[in-house]
Protein backbone atom coordinates (compact mmCIF):
# COMPACT_ATOMS: atom_id res chain seq x y z
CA UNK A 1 80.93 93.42 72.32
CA UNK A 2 78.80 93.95 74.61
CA UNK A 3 77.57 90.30 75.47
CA UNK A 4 80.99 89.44 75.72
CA UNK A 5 81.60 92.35 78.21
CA UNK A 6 78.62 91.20 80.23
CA UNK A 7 80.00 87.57 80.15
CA UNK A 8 83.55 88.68 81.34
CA UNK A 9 82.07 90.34 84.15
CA UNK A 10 80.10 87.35 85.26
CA UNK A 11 82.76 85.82 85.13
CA UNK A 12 84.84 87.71 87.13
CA UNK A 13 82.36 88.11 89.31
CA UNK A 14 82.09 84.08 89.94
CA UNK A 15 85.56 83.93 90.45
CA UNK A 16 85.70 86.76 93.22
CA UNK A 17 82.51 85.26 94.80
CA UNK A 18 84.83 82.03 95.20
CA UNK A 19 87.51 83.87 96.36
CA UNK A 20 85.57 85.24 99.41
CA UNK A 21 83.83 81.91 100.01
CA UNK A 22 87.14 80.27 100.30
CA UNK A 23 88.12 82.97 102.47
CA UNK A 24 85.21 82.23 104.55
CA UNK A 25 84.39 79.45 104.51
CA UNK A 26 81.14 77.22 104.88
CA UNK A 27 80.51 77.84 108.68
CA UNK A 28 81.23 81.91 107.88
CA UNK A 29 79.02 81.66 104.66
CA UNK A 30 75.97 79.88 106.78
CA UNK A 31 76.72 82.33 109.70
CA UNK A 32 76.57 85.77 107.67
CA UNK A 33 76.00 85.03 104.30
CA UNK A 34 76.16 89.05 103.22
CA UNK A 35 79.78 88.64 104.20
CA UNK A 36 80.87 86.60 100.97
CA UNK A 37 77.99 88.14 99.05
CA UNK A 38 78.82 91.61 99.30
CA UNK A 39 82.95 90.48 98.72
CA UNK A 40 84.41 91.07 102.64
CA UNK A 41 88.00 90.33 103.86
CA UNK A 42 87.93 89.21 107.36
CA UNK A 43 90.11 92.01 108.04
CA UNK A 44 87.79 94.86 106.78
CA UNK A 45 85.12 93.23 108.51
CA UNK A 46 87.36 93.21 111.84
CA UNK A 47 89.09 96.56 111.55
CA UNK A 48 85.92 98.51 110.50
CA UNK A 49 83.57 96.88 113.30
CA UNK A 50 81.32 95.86 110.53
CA UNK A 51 78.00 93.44 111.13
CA UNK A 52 74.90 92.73 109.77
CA UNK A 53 73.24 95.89 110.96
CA UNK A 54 75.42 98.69 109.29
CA UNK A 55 77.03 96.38 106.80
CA UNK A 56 75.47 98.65 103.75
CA UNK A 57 77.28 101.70 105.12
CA UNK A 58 80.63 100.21 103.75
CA UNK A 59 81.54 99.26 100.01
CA UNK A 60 83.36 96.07 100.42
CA UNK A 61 87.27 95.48 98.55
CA UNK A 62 85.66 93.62 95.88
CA UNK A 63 82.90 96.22 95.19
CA UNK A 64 85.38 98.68 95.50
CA UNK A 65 87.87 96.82 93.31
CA UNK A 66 85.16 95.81 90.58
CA UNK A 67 84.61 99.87 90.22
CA UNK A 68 88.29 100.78 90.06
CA UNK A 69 89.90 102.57 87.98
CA UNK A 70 87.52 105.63 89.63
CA UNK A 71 89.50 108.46 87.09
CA UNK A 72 88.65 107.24 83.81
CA UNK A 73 90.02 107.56 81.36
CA UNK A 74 92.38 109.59 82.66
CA UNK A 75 93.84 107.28 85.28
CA UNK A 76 97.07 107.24 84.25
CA UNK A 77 97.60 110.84 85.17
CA UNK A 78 98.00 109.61 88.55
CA UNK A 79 98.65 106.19 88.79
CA UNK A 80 102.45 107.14 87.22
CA UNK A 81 104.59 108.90 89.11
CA UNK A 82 106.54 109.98 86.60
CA UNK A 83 103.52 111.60 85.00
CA UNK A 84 102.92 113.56 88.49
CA UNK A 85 105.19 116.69 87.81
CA UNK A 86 103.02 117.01 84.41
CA UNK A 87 100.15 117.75 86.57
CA UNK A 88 101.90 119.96 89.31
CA UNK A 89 103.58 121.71 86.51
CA UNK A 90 102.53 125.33 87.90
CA UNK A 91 103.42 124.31 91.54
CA UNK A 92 107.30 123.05 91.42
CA UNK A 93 107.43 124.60 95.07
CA UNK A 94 105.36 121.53 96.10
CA UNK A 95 107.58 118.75 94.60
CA UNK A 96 110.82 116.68 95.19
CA UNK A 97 113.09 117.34 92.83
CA UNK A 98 113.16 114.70 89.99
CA UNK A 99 116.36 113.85 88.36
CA UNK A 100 115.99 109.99 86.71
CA UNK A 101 114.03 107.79 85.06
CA UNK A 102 115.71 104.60 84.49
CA UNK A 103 114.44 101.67 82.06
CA UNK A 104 116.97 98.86 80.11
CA UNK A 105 117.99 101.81 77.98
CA UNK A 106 120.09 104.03 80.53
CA UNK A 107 119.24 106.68 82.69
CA UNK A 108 116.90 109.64 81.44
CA UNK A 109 117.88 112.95 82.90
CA UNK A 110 114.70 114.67 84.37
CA UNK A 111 113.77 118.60 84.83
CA UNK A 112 115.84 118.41 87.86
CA UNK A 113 119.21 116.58 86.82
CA UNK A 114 122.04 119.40 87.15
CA UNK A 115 123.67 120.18 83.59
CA UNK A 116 127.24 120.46 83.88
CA UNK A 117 127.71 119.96 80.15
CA UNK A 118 127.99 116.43 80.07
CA UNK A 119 124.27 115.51 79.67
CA UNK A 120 122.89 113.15 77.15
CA UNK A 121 119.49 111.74 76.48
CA UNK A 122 120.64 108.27 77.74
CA UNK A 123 123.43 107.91 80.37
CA UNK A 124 124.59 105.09 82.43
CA UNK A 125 125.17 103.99 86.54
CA UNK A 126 127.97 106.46 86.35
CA UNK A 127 125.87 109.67 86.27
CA UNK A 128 123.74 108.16 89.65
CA UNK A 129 126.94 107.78 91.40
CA UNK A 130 128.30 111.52 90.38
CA UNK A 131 125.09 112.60 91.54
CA UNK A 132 124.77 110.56 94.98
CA UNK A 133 128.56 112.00 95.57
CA UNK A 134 127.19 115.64 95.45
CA UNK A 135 123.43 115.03 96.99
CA UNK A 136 125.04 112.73 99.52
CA UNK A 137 121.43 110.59 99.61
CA UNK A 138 118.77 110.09 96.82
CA UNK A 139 115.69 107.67 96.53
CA UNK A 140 114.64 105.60 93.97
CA UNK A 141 111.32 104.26 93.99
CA UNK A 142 108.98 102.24 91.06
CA UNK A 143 106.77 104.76 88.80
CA UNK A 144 103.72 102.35 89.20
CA UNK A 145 103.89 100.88 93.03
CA UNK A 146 101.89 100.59 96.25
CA UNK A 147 102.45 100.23 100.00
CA UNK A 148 106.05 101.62 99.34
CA UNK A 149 107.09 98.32 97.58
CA UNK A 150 110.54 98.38 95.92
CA UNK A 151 111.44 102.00 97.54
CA UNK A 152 115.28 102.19 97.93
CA UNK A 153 117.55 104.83 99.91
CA UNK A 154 120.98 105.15 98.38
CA UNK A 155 122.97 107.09 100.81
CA UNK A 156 126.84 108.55 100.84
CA UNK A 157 128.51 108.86 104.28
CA UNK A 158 132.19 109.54 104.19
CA UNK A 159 133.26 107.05 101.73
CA UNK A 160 130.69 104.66 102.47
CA UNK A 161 127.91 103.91 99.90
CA UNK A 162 124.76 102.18 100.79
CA UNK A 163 121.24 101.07 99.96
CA UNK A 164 118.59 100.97 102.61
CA UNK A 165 121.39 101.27 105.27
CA UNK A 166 122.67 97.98 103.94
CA UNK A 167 126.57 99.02 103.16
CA UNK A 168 127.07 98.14 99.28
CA UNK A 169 130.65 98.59 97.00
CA UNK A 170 130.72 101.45 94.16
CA UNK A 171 129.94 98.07 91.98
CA UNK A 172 126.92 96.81 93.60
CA UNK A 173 125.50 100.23 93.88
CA UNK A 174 125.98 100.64 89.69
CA UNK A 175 124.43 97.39 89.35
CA UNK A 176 121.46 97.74 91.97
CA UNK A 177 120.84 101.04 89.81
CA UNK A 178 121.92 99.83 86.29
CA UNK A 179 118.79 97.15 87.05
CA UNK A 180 116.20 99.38 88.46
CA UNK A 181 113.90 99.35 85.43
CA UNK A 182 110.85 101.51 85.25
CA UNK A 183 112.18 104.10 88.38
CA UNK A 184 112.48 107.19 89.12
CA UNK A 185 115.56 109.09 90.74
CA UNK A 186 114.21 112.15 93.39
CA UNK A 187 115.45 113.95 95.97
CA UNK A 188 115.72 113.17 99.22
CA UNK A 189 112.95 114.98 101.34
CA UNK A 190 113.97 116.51 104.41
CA UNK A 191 111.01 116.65 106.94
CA UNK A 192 109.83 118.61 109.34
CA UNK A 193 111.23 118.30 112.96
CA UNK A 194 107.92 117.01 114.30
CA UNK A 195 107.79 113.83 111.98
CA UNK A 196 111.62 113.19 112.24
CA UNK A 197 111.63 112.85 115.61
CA UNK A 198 108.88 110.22 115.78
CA UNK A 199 110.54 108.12 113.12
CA UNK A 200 113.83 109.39 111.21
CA UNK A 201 114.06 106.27 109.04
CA UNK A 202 110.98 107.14 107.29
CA UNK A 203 109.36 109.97 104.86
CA UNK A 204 106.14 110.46 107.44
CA UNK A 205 103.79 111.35 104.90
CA UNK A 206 99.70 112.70 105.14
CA UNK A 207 97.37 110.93 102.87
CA UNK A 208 95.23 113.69 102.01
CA UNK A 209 91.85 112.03 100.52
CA UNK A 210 89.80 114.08 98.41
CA UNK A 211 86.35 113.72 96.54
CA UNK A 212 84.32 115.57 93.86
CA UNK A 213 81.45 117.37 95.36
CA UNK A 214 79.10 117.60 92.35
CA UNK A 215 76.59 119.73 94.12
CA UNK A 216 79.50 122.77 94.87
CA UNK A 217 81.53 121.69 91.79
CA UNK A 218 84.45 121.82 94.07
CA UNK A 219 86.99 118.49 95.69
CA UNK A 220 86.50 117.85 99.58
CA UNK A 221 89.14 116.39 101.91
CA UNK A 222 86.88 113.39 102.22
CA UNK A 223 89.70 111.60 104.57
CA UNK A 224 93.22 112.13 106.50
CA UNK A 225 95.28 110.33 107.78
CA UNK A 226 98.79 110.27 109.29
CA UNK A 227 101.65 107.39 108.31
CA UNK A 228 104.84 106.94 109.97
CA UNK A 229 107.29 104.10 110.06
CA UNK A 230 108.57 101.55 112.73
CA UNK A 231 111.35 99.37 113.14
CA UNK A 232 113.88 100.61 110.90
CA UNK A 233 111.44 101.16 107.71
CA UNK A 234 112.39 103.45 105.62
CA UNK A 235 108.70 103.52 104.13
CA UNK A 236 105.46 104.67 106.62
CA UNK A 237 103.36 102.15 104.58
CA UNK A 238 101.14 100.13 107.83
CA UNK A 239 100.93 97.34 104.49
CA UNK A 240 104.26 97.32 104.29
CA UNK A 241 104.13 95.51 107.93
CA UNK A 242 106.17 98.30 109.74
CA UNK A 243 104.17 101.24 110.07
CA UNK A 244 101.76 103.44 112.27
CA UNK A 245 98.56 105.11 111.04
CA UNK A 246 96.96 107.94 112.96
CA UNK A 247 94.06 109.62 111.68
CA UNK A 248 93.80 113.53 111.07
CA UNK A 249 90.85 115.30 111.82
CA UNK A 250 90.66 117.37 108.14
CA UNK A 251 89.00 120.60 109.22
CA UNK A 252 92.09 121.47 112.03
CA UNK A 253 94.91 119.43 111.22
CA UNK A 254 94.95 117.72 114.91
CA UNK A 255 95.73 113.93 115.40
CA UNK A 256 93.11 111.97 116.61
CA UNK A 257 93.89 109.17 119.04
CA UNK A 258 92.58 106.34 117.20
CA UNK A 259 94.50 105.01 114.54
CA UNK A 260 96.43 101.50 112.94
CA UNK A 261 99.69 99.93 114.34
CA UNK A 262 101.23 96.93 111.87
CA UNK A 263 104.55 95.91 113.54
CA UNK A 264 106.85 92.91 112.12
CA UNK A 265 104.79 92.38 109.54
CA UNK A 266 102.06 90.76 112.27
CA UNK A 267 98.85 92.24 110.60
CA UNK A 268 97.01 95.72 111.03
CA UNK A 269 95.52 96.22 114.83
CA UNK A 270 93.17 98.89 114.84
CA UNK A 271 93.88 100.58 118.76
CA UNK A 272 91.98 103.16 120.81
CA UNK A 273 95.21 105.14 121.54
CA UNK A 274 98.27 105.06 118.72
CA UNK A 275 101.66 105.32 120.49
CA UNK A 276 104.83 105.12 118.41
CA UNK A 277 106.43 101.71 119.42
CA UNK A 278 110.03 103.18 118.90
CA UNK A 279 110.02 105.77 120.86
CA UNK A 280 106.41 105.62 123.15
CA UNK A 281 105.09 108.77 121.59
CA UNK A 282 101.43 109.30 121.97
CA UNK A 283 100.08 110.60 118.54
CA UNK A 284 97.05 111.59 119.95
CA UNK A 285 96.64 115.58 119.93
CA UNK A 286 99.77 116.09 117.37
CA UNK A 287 99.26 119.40 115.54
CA UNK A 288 100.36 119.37 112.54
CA UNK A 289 102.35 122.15 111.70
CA UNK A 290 100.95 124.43 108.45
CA UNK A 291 98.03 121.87 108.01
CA UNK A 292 95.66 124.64 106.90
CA UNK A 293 98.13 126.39 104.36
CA UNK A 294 98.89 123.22 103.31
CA UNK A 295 94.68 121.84 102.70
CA UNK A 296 93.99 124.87 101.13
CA UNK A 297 96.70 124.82 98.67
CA UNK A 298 96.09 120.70 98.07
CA UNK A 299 92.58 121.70 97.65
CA UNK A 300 93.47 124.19 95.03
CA UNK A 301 95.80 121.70 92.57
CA UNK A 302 93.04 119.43 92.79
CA UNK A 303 90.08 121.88 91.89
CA UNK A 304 92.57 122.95 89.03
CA UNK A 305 92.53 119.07 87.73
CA UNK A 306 89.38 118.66 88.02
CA UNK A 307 88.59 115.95 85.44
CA UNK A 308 89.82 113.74 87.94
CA UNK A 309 86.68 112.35 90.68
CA UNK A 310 88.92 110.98 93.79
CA UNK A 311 92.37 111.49 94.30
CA UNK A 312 95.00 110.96 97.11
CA UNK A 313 97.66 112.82 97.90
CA UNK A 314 100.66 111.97 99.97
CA UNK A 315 101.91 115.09 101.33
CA UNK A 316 105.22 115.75 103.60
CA UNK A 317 105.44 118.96 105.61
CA UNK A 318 109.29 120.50 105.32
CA UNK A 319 110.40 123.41 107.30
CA UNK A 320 109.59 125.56 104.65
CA UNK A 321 106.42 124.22 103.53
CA UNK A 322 105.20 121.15 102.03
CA UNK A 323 106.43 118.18 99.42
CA UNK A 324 103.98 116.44 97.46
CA UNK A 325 105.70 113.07 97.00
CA UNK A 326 102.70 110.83 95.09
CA UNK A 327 99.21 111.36 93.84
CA UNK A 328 96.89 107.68 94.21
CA UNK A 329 93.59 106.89 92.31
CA UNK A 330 92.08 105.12 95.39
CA UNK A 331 93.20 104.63 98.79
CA UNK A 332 93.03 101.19 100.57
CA UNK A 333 89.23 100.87 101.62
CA UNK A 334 90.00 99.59 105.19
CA UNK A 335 91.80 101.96 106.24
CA UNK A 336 89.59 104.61 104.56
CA UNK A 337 86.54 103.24 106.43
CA UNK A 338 87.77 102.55 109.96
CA UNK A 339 86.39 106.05 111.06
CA UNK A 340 83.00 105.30 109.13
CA UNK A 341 82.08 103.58 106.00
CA UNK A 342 82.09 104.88 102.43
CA UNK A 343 78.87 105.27 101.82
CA UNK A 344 76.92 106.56 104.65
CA UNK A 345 78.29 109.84 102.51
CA UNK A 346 76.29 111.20 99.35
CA UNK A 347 79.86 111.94 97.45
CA UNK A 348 81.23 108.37 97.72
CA UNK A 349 77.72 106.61 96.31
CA UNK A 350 77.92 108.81 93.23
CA UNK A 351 81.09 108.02 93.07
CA UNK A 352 80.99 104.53 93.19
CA UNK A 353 77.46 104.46 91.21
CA UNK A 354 75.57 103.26 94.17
């Protein structure tokens, strides 16, 4: 087993070598050879200011990629997000409320789904629409996802049903639903005034990045950053190719000036100064209200799950508090490493075995 390991590796490895030649290409390749060596995209290399001399200060995607899962073997804890409330068990405060899972068999009612008496273990499109009538919006998003991909809105205004602000008949709403295997039904966060404001389409969630200091025996925000949509999106994904990034400085909760801007799906831009291109708001100097409360707390879960080496958590601040919305095994290494690479730190190269 273990030669055949080895050989699946190498081969692996060949083909991801390929992958960043082609990438490259033969002028690139001559140029900086570590580039394709060490397994850079172009756009790490362009968004991180990365060159020959502090090159070894970053782990490259396919390094990074080659070492993921990072939790094992308990990965799947949270990589599904229906598995997520198992975890935060103790801390219901902290989470949406979760009402559906959906797969070809129906809809399974969740800890959340009111009980009027007419519950079963498997119900159909009906029970969503009884439910959107009386919550008035819900959102129903993919238990295994990234970069917000398949994340749908259903809202109810007057009479008016609709998904993702596109208007939609009772019909096409059941069906939509009926067909939205492997989901989960939540509620509808409200956010605080300070996100809304900047972008009321979107959740405007705080990736809060944390790592497993072996020498205290305790998880360190390692990371933070800010995400808010643009243009519409109802996701604050920058991958999704409508989004803002603005990075949080983790001890006071302040935005820093320097962040990501992805608009119409034209590519990440890394800029000096992020300003909200709906509404000109300079992000720059933001304080995030309850950031402390909210790190200390986030630190807290984490020490308390603690067989787990490197978690994210996206985290929306309410009025009253905060919503934990999805735990990640990794976060996207660009982004991670615009404000300095990986592993210049002690905690990442244990991590990552390097």
């Amino acid at each position: 087993m273990g030669i055949l390991r080895k050989t699946a590796n190498t081969v692996r490895g060949f083909f991801a070598f390929a992958e960043s030649f082609k990438e490259w290409g033969l002028v690139d390749y001559l140029k900086d050879p570590w580039k394709v060596h060490r397994g850079f995209t172009k756009e790490m290399v362009e968004l991180c200011g990365i060159n020959r001399s502090n090159q070894k200060e970053f782990i490259s995607d396919r390094e990074h990629n080659s070492r993921w899962p990072f939790n094992r073997p308990y990965h799947g804890a949270v990589s599904d997000k229906l598995a997520l409330i198992r975890i935060l068990h103790q801390y219901k405060e902290c989470m949406p409320k979760y009402y559906f899972f959906i797969d070809k068999y129906g809809l399974l009612p969740l800890w959340d789904c009111p009980d009027d008496g007419s519950l079963s273990t498997r119900m159909d499109a009906d029970a969503f629409v009884k439910l959107l009538d009386r919550e008035k919006i819900l959102v129903i998003k993919p238990t295994h996802s990234e970069v917000g991909i398949g994340v749908m809105v259903a809202q109810k205004k007057g009479e008016i049903y609709s998904i993702n602000n596109e208007e939609c008949t009772i019909a096409e709403m059941k069906e939509c639903i009926g067909q939205a295997y492997n989901n989960i039904v939540t509620e509808y966060v409200i956010q605080h005034d300070y996100a809304r404001k900047i972008c009321p389409t979107s959740l405007n969630t705080i990736r809060m990045l944390g790592v497993w200091n072996s020498e205290t025996k305790q998880f360190d925000i390692i990371r933070s950053f800010h995400r808010f949509g643009c243009n519409g999106n109802v996701v604050d994904n920058v991958g999704s190719g409508n989004g803002v990034l603005a990075y949080v400085n983790a001890e006071t909760g302040i935005l820093e000036r320097e962040g990501l801007i992805n608009t119409k799906k034209e590519g990440d831009r890394r800029v000096d100064n992020v300003i909200h291109p709906d509404n000109n708001v300079e992000l720059g100097g933001l304080v995030i209200p309850g950031y402390l409360d909210m790190k200390e707390k986030v630190l807290k879960i984490m020490n308390e799950n603690s067989y787990l080496r490197y978690i994210g958590f996206d985290v929306a601040i309410t009025d009253d508090g905060f919503r934990i919305i999805e735990a990640n095994g990794s976060s996207t290494p660009t982004a991670a490493q615009v404000r300095g690479g990986f592993l210049k730190d002690k905690r990442m190269r244990e991590l990552f075995n390097l």
